[in-house]
PDB file of N, CA and C in Angstrom:
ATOM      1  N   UNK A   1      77.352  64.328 166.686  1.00  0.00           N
ATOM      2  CA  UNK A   1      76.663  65.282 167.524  1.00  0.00           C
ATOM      3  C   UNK A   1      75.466  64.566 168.140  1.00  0.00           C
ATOM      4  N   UNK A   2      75.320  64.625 169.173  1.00  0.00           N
ATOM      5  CA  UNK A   2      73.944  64.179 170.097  1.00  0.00           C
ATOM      6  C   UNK A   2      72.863  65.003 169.679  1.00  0.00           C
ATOM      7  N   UNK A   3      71.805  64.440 170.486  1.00  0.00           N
ATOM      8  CA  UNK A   3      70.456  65.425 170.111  1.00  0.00           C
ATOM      9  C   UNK A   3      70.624  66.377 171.269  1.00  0.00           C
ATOM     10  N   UNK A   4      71.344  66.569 172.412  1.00  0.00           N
ATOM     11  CA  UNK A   4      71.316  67.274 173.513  1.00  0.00           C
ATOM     12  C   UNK A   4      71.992  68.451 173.152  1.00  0.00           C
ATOM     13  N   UNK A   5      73.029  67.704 172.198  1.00  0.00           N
ATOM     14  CA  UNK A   5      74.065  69.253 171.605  1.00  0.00           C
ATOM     15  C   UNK A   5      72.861  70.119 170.567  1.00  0.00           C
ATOM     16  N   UNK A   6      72.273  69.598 169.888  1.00  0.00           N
ATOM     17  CA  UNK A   6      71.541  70.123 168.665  1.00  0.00           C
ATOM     18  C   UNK A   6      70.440  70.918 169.780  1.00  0.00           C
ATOM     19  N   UNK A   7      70.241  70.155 170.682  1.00  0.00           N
ATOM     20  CA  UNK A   7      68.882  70.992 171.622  1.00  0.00           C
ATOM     21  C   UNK A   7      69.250  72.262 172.269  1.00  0.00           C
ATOM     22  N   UNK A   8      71.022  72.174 172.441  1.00  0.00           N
ATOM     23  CA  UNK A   8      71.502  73.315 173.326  1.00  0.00           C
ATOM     24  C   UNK A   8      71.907  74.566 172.068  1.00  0.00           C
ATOM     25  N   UNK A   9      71.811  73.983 170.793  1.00  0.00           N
ATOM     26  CA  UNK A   9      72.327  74.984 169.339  1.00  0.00           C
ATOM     27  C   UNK A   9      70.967  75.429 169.325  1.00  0.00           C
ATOM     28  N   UNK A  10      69.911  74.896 169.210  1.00  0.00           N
ATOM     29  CA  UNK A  10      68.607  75.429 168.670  1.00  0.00           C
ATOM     30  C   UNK A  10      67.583  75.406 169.861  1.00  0.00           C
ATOM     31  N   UNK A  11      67.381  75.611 170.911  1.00  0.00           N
ATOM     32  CA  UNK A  11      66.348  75.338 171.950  1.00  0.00           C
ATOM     33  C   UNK A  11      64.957  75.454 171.245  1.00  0.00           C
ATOM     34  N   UNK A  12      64.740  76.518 170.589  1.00  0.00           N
ATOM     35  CA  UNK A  12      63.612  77.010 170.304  1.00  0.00           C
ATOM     36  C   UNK A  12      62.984  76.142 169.043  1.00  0.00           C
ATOM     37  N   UNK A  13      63.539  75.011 168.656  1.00  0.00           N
ATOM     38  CA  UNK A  13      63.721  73.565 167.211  1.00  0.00           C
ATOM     39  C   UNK A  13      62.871  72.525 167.965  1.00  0.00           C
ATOM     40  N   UNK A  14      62.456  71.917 167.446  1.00  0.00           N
ATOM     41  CA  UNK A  14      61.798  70.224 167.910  1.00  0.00           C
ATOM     42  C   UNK A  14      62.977  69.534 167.851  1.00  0.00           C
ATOM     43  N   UNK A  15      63.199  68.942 168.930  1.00  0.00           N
ATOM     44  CA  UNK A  15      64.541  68.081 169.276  1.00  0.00           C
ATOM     45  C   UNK A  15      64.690  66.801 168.329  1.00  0.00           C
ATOM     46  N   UNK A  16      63.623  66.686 168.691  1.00  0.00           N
ATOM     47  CA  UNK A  16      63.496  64.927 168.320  1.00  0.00           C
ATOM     48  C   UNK A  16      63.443  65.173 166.288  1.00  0.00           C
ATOM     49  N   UNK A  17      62.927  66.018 165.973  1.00  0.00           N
ATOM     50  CA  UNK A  17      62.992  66.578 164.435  1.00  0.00           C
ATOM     51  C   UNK A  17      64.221  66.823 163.747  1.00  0.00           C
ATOM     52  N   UNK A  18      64.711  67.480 164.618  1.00  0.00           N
ATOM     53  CA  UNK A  18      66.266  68.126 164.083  1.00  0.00           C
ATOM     54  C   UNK A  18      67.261  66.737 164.161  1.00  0.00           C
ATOM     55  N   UNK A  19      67.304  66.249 165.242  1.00  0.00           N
ATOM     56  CA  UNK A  19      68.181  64.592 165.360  1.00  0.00           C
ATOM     57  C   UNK A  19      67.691  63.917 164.079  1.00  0.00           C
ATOM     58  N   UNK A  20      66.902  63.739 163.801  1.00  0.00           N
ATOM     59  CA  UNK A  20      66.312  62.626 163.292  1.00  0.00           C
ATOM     60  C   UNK A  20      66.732  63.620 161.711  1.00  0.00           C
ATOM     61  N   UNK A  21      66.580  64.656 161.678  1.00  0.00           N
ATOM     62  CA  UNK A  21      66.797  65.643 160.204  1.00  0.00           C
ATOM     63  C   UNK A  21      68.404  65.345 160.443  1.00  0.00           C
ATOM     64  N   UNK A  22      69.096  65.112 161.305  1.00  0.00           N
ATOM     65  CA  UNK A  22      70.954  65.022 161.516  1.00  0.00           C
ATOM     66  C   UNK A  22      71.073  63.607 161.175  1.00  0.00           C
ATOM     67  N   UNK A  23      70.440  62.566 161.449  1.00  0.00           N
ATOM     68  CA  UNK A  23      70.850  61.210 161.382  1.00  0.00           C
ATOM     69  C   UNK A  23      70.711  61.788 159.675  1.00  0.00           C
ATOM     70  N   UNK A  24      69.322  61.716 158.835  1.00  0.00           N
ATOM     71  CA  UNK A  24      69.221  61.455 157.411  1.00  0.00           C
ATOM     72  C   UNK A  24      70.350  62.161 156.794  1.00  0.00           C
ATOM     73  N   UNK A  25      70.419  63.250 156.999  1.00  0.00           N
ATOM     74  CA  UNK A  25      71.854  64.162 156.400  1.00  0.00           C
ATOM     75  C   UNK A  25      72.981  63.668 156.602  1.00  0.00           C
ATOM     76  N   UNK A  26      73.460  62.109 157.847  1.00  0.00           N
ATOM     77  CA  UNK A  26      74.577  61.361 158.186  1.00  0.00           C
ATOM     78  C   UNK A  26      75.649  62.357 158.790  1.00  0.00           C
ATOM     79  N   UNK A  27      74.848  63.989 159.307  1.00  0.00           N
ATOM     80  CA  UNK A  27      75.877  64.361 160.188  1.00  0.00           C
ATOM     81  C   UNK A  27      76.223  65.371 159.310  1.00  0.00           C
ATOM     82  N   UNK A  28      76.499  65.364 157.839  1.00  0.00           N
ATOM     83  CA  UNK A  28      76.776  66.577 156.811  1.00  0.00           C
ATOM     84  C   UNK A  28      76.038  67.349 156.577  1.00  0.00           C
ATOM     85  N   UNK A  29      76.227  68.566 156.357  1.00  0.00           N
ATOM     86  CA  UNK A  29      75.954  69.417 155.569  1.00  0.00           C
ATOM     87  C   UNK A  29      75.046  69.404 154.185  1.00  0.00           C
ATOM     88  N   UNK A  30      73.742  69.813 154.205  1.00  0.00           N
ATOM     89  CA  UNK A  30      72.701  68.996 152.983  1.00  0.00           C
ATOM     90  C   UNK A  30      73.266  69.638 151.605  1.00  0.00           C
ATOM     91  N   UNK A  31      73.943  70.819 151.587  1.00  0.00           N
ATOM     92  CA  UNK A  31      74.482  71.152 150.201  1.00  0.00           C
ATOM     93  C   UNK A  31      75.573  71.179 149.799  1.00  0.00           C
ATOM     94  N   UNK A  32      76.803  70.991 151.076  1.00  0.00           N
ATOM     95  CA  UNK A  32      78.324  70.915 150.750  1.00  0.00           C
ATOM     96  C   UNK A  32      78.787  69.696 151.486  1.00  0.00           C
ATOM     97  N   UNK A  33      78.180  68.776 151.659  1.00  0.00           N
ATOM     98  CA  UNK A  33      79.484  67.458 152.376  1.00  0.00           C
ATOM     99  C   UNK A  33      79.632  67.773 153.794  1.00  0.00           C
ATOM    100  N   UNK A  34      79.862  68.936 153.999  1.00  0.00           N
ATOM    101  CA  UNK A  34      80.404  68.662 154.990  1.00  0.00           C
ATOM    102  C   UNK A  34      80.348  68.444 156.247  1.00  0.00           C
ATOM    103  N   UNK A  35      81.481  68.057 157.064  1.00  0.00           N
ATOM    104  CA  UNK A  35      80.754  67.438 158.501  1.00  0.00           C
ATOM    105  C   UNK A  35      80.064  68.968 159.400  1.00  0.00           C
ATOM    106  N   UNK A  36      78.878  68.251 160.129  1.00  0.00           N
ATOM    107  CA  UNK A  36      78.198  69.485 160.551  1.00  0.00           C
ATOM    108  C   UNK A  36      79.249  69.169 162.427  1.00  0.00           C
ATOM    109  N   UNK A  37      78.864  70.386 163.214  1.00  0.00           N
ATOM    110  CA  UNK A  37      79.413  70.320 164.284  1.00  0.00           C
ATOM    111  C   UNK A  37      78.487  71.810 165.042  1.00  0.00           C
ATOM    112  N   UNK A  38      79.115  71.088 166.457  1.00  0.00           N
ATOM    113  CA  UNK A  38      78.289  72.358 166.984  1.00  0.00           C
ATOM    114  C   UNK A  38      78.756  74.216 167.193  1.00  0.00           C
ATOM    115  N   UNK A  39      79.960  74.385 166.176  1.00  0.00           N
ATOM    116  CA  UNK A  39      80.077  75.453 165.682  1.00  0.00           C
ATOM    117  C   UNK A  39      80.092  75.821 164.565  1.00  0.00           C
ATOM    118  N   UNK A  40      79.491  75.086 163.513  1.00  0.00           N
ATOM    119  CA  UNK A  40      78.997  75.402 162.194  1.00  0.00           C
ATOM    120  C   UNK A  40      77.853  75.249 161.582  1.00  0.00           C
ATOM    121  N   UNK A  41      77.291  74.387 162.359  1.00  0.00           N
ATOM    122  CA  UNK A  41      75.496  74.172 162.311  1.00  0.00           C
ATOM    123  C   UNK A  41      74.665  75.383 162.328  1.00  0.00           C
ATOM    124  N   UNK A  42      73.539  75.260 160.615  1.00  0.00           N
ATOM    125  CA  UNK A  42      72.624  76.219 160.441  1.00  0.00           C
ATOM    126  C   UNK A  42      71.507  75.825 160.407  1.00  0.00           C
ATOM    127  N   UNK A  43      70.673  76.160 160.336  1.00  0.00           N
ATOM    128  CA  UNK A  43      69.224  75.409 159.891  1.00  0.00           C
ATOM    129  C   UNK A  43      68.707  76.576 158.511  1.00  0.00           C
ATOM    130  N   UNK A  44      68.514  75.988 157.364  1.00  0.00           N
ATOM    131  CA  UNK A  44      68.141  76.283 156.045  1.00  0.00           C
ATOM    132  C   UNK A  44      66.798  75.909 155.532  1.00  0.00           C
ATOM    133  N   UNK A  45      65.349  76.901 155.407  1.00  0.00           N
ATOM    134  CA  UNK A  45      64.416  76.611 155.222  1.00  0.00           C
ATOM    135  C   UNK A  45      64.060  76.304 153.665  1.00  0.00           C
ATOM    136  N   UNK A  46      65.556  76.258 153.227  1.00  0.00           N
ATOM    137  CA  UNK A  46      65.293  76.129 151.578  1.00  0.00           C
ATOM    138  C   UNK A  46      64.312  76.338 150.665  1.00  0.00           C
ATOM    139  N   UNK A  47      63.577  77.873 151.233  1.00  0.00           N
ATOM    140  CA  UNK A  47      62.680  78.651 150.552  1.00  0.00           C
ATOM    141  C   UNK A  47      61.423  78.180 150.989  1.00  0.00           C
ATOM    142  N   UNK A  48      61.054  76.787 151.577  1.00  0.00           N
ATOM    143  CA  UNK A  48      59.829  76.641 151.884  1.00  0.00           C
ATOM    144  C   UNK A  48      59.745  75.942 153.255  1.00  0.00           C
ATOM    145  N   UNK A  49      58.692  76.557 154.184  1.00  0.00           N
ATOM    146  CA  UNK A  49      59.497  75.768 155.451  1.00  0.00           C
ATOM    147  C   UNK A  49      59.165  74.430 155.466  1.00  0.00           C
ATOM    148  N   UNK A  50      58.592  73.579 154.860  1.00  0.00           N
ATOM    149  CA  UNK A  50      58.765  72.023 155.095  1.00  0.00           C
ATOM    150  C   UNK A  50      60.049  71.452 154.481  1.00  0.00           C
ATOM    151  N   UNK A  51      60.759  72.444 153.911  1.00  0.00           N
ATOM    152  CA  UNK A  51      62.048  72.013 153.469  1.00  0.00           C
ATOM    153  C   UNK A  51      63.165  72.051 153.900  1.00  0.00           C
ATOM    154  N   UNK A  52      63.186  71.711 155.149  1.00  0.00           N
ATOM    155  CA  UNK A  52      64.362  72.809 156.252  1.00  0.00           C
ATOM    156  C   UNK A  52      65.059  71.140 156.147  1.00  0.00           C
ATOM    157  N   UNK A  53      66.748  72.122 156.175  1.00  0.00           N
ATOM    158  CA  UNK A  53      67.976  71.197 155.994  1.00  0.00           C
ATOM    159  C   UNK A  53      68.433  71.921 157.030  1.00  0.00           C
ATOM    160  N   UNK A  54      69.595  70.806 157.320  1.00  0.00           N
ATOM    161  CA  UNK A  54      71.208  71.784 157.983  1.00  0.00           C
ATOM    162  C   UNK A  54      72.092  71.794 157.190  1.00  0.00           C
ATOM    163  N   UNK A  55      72.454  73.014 157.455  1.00  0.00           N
ATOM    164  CA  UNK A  55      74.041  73.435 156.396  1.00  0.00           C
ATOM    165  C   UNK A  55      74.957  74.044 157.312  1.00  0.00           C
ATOM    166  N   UNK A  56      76.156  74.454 156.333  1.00  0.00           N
ATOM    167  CA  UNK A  56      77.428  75.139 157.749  1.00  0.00           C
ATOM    168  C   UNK A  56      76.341  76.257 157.493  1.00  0.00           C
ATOM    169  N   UNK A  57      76.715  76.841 158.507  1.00  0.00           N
ATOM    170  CA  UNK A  57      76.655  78.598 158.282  1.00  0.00           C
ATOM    171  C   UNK A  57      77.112  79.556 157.262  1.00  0.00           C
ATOM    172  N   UNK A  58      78.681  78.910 156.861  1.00  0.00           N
ATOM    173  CA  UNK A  58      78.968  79.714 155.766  1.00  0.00           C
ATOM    174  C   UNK A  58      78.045  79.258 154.344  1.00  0.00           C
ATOM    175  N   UNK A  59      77.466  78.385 154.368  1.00  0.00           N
ATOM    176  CA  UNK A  59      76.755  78.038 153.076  1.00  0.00           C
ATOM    177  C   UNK A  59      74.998  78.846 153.315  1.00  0.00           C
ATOM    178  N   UNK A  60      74.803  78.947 154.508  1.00  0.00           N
ATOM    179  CA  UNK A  60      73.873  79.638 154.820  1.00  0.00           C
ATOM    180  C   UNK A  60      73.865  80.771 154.686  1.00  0.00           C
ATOM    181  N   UNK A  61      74.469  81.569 154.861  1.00  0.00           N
ATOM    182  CA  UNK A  61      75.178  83.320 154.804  1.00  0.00           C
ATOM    183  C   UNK A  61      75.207  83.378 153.318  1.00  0.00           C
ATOM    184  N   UNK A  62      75.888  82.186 152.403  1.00  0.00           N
ATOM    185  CA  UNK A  62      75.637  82.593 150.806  1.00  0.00           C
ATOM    186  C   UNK A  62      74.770  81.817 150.305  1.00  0.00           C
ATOM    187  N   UNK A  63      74.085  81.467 150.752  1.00  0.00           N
ATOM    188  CA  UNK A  63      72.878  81.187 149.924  1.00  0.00           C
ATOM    189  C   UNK A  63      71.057  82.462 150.257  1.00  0.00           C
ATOM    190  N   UNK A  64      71.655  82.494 151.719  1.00  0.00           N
ATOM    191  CA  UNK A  64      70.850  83.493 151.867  1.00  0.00           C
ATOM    192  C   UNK A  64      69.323  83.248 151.269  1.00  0.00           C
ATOM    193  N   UNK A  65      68.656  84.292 150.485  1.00  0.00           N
ATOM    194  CA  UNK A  65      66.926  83.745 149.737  1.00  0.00           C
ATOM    195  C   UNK A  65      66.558  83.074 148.455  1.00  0.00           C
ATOM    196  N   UNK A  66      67.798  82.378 148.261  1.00  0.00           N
ATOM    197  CA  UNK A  66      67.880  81.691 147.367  1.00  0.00           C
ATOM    198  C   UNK A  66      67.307  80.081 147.512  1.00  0.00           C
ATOM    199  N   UNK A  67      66.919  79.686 146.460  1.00  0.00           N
ATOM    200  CA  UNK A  67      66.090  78.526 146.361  1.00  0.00           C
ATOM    201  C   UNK A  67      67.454  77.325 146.178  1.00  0.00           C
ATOM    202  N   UNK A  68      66.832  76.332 146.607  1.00  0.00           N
ATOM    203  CA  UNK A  68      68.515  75.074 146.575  1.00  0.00           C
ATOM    204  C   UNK A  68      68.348  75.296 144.922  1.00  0.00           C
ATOM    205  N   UNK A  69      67.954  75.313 144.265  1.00  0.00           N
ATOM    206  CA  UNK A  69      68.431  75.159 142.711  1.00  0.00           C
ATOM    207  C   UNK A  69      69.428  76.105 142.183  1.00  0.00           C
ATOM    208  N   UNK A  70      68.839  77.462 142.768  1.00  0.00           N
ATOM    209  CA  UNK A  70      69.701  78.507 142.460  1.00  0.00           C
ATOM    210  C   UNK A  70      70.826  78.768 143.071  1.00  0.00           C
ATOM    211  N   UNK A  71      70.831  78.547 144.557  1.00  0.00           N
ATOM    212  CA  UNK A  71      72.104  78.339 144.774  1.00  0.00           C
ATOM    213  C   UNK A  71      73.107  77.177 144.457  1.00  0.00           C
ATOM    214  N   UNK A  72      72.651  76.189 144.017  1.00  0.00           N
ATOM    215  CA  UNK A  72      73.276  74.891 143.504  1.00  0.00           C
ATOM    216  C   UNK A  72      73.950  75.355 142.059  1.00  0.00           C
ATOM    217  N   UNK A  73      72.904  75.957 141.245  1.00  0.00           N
ATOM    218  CA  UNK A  73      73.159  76.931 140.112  1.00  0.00           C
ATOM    219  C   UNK A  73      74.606  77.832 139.797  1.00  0.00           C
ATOM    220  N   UNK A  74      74.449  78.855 140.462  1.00  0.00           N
ATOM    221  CA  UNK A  74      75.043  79.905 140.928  1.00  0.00           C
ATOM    222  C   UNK A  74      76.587  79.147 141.409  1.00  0.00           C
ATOM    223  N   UNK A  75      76.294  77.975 142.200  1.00  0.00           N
ATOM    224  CA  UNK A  75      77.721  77.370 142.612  1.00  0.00           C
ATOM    225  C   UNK A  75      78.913  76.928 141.354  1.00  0.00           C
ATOM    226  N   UNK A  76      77.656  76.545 140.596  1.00  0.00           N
ATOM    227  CA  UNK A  76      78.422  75.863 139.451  1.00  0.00           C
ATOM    228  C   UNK A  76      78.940  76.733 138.917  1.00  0.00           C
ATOM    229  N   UNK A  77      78.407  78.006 138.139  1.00  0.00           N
ATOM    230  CA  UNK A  77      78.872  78.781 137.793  1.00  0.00           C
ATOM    231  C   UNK A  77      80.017  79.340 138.096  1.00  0.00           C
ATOM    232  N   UNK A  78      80.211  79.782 139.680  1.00  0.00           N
ATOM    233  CA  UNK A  78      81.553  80.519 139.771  1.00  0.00           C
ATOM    234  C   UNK A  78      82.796  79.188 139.803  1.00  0.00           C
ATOM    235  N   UNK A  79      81.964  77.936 139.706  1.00  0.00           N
ATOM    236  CA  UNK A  79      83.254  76.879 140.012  1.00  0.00           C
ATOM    237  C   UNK A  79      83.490  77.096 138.190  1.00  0.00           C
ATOM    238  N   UNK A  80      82.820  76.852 137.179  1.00  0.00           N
ATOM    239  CA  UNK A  80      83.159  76.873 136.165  1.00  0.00           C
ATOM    240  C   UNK A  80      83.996  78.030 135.678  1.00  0.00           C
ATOM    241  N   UNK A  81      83.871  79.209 136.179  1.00  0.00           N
ATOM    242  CA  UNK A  81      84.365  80.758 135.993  1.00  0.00           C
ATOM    243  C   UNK A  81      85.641  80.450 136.408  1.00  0.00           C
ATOM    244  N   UNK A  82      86.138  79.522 137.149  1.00  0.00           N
ATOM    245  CA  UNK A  82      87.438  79.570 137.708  1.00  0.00           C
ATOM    246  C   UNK A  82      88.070  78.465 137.855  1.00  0.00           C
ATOM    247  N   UNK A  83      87.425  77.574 136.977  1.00  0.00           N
ATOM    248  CA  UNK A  83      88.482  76.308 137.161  1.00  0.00           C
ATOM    249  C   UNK A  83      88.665  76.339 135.415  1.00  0.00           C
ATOM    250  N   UNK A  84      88.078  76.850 134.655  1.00  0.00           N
ATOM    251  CA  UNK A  84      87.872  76.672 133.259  1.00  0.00           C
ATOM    252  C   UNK A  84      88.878  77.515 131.997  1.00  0.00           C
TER     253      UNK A  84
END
């Protein structure tokens, strides 16, 4: 993804912040792997705003006001509930 695509997903974002927050993340998703794109890209203030990641959306929608621990938490759990 360019920084032009990320500028046209978020206008209202610091361009040059969010690229540079996409290079360190290598393009993934900061809590599931996965590749980010410009129809799954979220921005996640991970409870405090100097802590802002990108995630898909669907990891955004369930993590919702949850802190990365707890939702990291919480993940394990239902993976353990159902693989176990």
């Amino acid at each position: 993804m360019t920084q032009i695509e990320l500028s046209s997903v978020f206008p209202t974002q610091d361009s040059d912040a969010l690229y540079t927050l996409y290079q360190t993340q290598n393009g993934k998703c900061a809590l599931s792997g996965v590749d980010l794109n410009t129809d799954n890209i979220s921005i996640d203030f991970g409870g405090v705003v100097d802590e802002k990641m990108l995630v898909t959306k669907q990891i955004r929608r369930a993590k919702t006001a949850l802190t990365k621990a707890d939702f990291v938490a919480m993940c394990k759990a239902v993976s353990e509930a159902n693989n176990g």
